[in-house]
N, C-alpha and C. Protein backbone atom coordinates (compact mmCIF):
# COMPACT_ATOMS: atom_id res chain seq x y z
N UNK A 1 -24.83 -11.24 2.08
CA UNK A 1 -23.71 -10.57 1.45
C UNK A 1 -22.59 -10.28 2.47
N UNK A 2 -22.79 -9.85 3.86
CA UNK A 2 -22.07 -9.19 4.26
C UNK A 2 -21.28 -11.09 5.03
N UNK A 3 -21.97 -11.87 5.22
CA UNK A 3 -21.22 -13.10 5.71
C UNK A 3 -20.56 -13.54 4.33
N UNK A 4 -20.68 -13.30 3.21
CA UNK A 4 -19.59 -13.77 2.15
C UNK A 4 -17.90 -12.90 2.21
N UNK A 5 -18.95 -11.69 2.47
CA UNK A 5 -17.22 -10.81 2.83
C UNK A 5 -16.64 -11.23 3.61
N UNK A 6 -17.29 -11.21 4.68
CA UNK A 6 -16.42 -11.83 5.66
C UNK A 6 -15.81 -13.24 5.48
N UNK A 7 -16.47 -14.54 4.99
CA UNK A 7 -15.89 -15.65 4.63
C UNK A 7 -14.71 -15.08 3.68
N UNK A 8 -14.77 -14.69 2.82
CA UNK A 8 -13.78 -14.33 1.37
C UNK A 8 -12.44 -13.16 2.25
N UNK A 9 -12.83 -12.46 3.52
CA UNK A 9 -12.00 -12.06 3.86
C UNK A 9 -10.72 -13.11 4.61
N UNK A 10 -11.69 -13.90 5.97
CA UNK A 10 -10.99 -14.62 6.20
C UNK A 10 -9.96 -15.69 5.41
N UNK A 11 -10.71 -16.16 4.22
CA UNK A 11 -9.49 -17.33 3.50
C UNK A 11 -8.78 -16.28 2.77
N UNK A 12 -8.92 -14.86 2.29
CA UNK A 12 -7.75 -14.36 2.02
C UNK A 12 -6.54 -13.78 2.57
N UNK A 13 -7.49 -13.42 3.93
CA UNK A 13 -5.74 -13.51 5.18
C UNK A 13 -5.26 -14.68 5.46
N UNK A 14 -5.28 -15.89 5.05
CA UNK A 14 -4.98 -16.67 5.42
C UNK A 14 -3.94 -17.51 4.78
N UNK A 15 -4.61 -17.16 3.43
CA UNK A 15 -3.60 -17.20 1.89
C UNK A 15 -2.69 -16.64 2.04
N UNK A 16 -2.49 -15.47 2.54
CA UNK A 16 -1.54 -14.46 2.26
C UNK A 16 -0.24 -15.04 3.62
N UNK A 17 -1.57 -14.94 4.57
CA UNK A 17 -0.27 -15.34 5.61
C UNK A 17 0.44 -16.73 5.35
N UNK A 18 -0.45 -17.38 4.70
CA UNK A 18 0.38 -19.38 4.34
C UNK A 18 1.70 -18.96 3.38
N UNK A 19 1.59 -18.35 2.50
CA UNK A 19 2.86 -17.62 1.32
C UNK A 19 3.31 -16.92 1.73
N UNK A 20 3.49 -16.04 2.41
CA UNK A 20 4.14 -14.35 3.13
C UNK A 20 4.74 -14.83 4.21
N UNK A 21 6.30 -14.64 5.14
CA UNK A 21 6.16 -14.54 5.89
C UNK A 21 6.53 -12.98 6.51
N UNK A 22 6.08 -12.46 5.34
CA UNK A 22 6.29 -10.96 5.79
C UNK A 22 5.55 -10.09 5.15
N UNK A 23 4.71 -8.50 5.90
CA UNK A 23 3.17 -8.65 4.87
C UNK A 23 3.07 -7.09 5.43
N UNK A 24 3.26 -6.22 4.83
CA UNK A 24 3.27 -4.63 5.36
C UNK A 24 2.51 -4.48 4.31
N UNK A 25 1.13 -3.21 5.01
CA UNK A 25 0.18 -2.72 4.47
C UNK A 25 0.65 -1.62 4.49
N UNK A 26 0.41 -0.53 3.82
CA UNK A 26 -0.45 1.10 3.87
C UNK A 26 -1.16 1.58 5.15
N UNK A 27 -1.18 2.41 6.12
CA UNK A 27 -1.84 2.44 7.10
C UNK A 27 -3.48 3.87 6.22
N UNK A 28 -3.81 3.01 5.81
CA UNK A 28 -5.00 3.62 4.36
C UNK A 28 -6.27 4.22 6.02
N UNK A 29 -6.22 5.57 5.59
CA UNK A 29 -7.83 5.91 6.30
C UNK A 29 -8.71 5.79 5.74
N UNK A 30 -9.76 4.84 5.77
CA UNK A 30 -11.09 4.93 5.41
C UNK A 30 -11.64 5.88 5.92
N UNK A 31 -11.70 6.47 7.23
CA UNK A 31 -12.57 7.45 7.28
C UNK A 31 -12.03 8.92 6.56
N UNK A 32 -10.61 8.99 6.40
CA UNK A 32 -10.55 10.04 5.12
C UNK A 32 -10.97 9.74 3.54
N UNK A 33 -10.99 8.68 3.40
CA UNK A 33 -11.38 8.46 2.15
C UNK A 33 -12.93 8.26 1.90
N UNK A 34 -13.34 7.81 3.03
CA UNK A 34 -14.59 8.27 2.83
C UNK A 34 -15.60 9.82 2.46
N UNK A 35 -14.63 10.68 3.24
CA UNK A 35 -14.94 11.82 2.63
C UNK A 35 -15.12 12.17 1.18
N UNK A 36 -14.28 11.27 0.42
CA UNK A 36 -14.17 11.95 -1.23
C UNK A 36 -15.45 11.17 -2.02
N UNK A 37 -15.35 11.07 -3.19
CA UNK A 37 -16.42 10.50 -3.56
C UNK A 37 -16.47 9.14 -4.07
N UNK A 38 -15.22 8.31 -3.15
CA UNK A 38 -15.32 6.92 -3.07
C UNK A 38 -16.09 6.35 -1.63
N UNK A 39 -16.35 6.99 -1.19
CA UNK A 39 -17.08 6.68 -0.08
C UNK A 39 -17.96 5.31 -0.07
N UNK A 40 -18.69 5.54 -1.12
CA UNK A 40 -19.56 4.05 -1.36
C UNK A 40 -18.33 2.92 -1.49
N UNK A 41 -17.44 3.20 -2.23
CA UNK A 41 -16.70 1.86 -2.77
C UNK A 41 -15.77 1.87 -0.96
N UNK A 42 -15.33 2.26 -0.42
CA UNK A 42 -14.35 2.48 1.10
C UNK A 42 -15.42 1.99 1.69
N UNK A 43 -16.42 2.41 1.86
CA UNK A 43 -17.39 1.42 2.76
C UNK A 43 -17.57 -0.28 2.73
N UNK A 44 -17.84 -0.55 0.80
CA UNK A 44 -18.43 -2.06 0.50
C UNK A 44 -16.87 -2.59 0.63
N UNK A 45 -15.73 -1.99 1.13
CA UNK A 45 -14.36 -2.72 0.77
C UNK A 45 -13.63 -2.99 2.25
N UNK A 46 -14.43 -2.67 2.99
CA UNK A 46 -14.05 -3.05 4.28
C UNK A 46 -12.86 -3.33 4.82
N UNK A 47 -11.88 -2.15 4.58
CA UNK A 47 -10.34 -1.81 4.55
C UNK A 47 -10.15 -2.25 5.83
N UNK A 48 -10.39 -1.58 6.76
CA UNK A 48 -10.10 -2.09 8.26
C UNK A 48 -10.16 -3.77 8.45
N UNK A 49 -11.90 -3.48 8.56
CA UNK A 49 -11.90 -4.96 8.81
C UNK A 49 -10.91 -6.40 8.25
N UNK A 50 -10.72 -6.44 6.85
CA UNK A 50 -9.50 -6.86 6.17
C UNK A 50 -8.06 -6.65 6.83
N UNK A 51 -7.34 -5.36 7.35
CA UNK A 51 -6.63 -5.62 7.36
C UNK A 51 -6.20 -6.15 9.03
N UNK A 52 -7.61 -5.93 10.03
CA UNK A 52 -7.58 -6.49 11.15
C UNK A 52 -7.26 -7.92 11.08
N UNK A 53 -7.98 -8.22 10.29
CA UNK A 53 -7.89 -10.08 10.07
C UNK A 53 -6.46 -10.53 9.24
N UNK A 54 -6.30 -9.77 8.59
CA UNK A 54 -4.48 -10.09 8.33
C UNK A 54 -3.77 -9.81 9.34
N UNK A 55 -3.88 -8.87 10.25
CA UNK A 55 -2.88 -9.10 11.09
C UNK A 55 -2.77 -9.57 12.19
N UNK A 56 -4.09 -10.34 13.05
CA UNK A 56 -4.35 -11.26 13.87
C UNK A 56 -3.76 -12.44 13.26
N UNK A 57 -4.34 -13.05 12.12
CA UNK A 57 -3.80 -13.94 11.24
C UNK A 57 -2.01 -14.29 11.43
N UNK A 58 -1.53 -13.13 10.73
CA UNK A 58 -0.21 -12.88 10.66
C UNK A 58 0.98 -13.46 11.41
N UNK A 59 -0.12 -12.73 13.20
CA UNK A 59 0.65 -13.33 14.01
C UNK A 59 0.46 -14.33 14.94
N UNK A 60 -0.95 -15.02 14.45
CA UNK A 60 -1.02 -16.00 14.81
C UNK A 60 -0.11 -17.54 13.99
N UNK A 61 0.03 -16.98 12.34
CA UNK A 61 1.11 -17.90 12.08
C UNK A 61 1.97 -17.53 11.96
N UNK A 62 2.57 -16.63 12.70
CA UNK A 62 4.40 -16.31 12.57
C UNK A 62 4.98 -15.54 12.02
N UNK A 63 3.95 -14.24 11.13
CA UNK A 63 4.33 -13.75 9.85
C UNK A 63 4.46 -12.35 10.19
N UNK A 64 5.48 -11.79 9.79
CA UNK A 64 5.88 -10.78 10.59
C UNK A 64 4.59 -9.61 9.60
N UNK A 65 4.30 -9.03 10.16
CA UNK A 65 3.07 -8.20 9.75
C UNK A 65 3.36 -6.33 10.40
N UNK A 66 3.40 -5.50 9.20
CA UNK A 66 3.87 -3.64 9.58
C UNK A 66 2.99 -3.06 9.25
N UNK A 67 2.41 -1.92 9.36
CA UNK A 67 1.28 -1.33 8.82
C UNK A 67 2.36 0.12 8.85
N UNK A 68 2.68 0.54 7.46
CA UNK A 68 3.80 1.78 7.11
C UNK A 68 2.83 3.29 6.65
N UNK A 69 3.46 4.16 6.66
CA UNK A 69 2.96 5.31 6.23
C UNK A 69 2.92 5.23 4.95
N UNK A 70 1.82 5.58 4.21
CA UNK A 70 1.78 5.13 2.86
C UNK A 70 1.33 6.80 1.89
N UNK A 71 1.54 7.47 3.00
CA UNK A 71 1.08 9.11 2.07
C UNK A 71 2.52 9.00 1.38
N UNK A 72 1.96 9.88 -0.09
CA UNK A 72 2.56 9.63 -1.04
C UNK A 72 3.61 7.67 -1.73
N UNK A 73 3.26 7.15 -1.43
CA UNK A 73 3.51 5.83 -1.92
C UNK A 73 3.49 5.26 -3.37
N UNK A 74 2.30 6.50 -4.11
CA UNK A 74 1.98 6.58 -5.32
C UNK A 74 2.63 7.37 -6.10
N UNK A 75 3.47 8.83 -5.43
CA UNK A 75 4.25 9.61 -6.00
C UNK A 75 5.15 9.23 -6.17
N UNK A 76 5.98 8.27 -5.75
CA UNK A 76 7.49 8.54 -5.82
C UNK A 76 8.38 7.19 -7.04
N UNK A 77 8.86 7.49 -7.73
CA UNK A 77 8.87 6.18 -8.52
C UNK A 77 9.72 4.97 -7.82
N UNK A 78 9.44 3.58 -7.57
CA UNK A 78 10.03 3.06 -7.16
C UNK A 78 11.32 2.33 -7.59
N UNK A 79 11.48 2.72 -9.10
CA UNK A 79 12.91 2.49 -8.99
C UNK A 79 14.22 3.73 -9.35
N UNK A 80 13.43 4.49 -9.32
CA UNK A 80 14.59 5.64 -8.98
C UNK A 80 14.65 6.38 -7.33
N UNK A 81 13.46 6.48 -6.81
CA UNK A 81 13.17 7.61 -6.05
C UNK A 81 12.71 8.88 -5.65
N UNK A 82 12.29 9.00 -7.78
CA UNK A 82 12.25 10.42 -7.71
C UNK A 82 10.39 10.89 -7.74
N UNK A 83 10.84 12.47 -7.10
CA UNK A 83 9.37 12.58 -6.73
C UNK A 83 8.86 13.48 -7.52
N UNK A 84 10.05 13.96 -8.66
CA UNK A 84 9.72 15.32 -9.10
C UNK A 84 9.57 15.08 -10.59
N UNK A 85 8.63 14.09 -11.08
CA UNK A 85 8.48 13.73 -12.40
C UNK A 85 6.92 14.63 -12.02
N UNK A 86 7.30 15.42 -13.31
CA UNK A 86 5.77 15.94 -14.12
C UNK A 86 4.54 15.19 -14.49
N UNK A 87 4.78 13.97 -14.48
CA UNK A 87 3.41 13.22 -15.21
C UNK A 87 3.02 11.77 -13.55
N UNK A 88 3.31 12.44 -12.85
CA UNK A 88 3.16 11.58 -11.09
C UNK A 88 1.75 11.78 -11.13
N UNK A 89 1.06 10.63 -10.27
CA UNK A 89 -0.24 11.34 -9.55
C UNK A 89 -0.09 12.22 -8.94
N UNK A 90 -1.08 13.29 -8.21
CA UNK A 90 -1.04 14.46 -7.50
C UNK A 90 -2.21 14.25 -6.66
N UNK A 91 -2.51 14.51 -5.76
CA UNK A 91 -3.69 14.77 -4.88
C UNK A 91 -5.32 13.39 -5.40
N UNK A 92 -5.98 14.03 -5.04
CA UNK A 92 -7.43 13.89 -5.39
C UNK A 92 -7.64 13.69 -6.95
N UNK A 93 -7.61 14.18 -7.61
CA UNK A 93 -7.08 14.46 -8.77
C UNK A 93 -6.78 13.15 -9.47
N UNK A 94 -5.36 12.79 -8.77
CA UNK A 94 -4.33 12.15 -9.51
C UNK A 94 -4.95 10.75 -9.05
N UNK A 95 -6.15 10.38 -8.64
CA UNK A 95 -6.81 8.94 -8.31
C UNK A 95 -7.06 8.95 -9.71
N UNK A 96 -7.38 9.29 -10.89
CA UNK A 96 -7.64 9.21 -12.10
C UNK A 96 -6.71 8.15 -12.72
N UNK A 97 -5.44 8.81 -12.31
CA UNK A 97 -4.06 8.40 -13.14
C UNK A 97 -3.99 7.32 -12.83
N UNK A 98 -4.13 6.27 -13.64
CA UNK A 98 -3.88 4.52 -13.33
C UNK A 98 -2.23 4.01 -13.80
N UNK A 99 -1.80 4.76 -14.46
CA UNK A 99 -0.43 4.83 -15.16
C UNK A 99 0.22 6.02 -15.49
N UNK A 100 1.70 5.87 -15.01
CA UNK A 100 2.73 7.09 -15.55
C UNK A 100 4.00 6.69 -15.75
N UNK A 101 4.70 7.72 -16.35
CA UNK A 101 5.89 7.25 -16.53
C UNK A 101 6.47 8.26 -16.19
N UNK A 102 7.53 7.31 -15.24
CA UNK A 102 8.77 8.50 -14.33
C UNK A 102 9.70 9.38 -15.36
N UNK A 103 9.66 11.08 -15.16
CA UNK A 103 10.54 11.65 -16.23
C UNK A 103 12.05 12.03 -16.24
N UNK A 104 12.40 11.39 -14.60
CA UNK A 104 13.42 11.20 -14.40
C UNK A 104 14.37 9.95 -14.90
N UNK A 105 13.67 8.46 -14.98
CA UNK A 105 14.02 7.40 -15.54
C UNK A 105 13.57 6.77 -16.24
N UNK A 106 12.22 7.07 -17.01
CA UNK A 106 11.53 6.64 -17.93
C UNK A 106 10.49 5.36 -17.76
N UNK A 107 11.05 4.52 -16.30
CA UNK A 107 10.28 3.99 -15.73
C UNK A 107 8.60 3.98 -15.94
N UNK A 108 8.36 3.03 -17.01
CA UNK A 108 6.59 3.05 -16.56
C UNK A 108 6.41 2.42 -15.56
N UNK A 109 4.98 2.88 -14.77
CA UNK A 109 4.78 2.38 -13.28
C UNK A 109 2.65 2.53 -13.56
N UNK A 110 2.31 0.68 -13.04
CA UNK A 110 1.21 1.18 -12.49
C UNK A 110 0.63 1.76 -11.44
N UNK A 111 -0.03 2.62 -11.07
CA UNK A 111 -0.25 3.67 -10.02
C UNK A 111 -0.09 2.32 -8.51
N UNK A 112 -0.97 1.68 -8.91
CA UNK A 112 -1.01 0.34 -7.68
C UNK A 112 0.18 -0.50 -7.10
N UNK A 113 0.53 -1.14 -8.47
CA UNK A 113 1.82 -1.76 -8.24
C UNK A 113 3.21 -1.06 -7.75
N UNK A 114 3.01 0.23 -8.48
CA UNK A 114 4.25 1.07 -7.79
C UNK A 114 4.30 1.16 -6.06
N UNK A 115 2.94 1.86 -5.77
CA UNK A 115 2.61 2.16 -4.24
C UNK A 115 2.87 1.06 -3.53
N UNK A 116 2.12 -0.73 -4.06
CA UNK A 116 2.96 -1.31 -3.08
C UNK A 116 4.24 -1.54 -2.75
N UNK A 117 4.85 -1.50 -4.04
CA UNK A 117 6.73 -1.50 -3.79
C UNK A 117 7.06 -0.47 -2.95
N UNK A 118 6.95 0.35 -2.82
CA UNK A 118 7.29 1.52 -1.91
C UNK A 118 6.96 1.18 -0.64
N UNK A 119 5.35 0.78 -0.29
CA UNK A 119 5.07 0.45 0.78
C UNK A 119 6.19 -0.74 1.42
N UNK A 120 6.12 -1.57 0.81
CA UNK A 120 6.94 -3.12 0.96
C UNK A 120 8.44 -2.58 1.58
N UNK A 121 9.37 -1.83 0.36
CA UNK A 121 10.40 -1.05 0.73
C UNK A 121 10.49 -0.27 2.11
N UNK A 122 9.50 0.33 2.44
CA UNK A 122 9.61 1.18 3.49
C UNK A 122 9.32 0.09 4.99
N UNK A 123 9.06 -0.96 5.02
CA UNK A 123 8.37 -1.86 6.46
C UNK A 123 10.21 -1.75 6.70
N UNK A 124 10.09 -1.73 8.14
CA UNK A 124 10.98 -1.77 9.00
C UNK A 124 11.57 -3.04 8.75
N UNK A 125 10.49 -4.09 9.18
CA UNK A 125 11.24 -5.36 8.75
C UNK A 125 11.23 -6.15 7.60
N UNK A 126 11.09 -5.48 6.90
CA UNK A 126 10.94 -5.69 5.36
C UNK A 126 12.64 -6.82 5.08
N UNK A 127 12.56 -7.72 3.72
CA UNK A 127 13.75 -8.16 3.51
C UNK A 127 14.75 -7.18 3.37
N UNK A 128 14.14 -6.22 2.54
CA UNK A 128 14.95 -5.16 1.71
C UNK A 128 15.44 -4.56 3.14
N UNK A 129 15.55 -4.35 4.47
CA UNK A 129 16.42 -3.19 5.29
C UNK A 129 17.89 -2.81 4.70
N UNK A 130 17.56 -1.21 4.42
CA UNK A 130 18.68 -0.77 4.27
C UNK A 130 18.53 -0.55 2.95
N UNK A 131 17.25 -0.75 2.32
CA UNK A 131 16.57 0.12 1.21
C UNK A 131 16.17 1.31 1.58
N UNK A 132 16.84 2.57 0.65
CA UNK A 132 16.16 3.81 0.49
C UNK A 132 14.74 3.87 0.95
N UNK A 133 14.29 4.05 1.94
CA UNK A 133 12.51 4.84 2.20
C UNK A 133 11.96 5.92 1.76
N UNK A 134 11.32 5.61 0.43
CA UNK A 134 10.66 6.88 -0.14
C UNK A 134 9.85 7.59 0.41
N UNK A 135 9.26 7.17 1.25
CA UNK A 135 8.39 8.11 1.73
C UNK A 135 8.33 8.74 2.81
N UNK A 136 7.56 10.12 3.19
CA UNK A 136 7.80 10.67 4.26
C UNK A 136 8.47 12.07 4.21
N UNK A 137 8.42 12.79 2.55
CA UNK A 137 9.22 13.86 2.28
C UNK A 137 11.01 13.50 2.24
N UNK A 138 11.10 12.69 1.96
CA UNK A 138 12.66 12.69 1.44
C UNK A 138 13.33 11.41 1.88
N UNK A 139 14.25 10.97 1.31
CA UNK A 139 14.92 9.47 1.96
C UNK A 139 15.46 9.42 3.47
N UNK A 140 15.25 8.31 3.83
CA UNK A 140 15.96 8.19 5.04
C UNK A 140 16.46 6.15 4.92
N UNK A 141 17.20 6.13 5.36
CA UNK A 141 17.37 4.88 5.63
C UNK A 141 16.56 3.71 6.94
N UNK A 142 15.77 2.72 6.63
CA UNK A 142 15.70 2.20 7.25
C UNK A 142 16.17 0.88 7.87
């Protein structure tokens, strides 16, 4: 089992880096998330290890590769900005919420898909520079 992960890891950094030439993660703690009661699933998902091999990968073919602050990534809607919609994930908690809709713009957002736009938005060398950075307690330009 554990040499299939690893095979299935490697051809998927590899995928990513052949299509991407630009590839910003979440800098995600497994060992905080192991604390909660995903622990089993943060263990069999081998976050690190994955994203070690994307970014050896990365720059072994050329691909510019960021690892961004990703607290709150899930709060903030990505096409307004706003953080102060009532129906957002929240904490521990708000891992429940797989979907919301922003009450500032009506924006539906899946919890996942939103976080990576934000993440993506926020890489330094992202295409988007000079997109609003949601995250981090308030905009800043990067």
């Amino acid at each position: 089992m554990a040499n299939a992960r690893v095979d299935f890891q490697h051809k998927l950094a590899l995928d990513l880096v052949r299509r991407f030439d630009y590839i910003a993660v979440g800098n995600v703690s497994a060992v905080k998330l192991a604390r909660t009661r995903m622990a089993k699933s943060v263990y069999d998902a081998s976050w690190s290890s994955f994203r070690n091999k994307l970014r050896y990968k990365a720059i072994a073919h050329g691909a510019l590769f960021e690892e961004v602050d990703e607290s709150g990534s899930t709060q903030f809607c990505s096409a307004c900005g706003s953080k102060d919609s009532t129906t957002r994930p929240k904490g521990i908690a708000g891992l429940r919420i797989r979907e919301w809709v922003c009450s500032d713009c009506g924006v539906e957002h899946d919890r996942d898909t939103n976080a990576a736009l934000n993440i993506l938005r926020c890489g330094r060398a992202s295409p988007g520079v000079g997109i609003l950075c949601l995250l981090g307690g308030g905009g800043r330009q990067r």
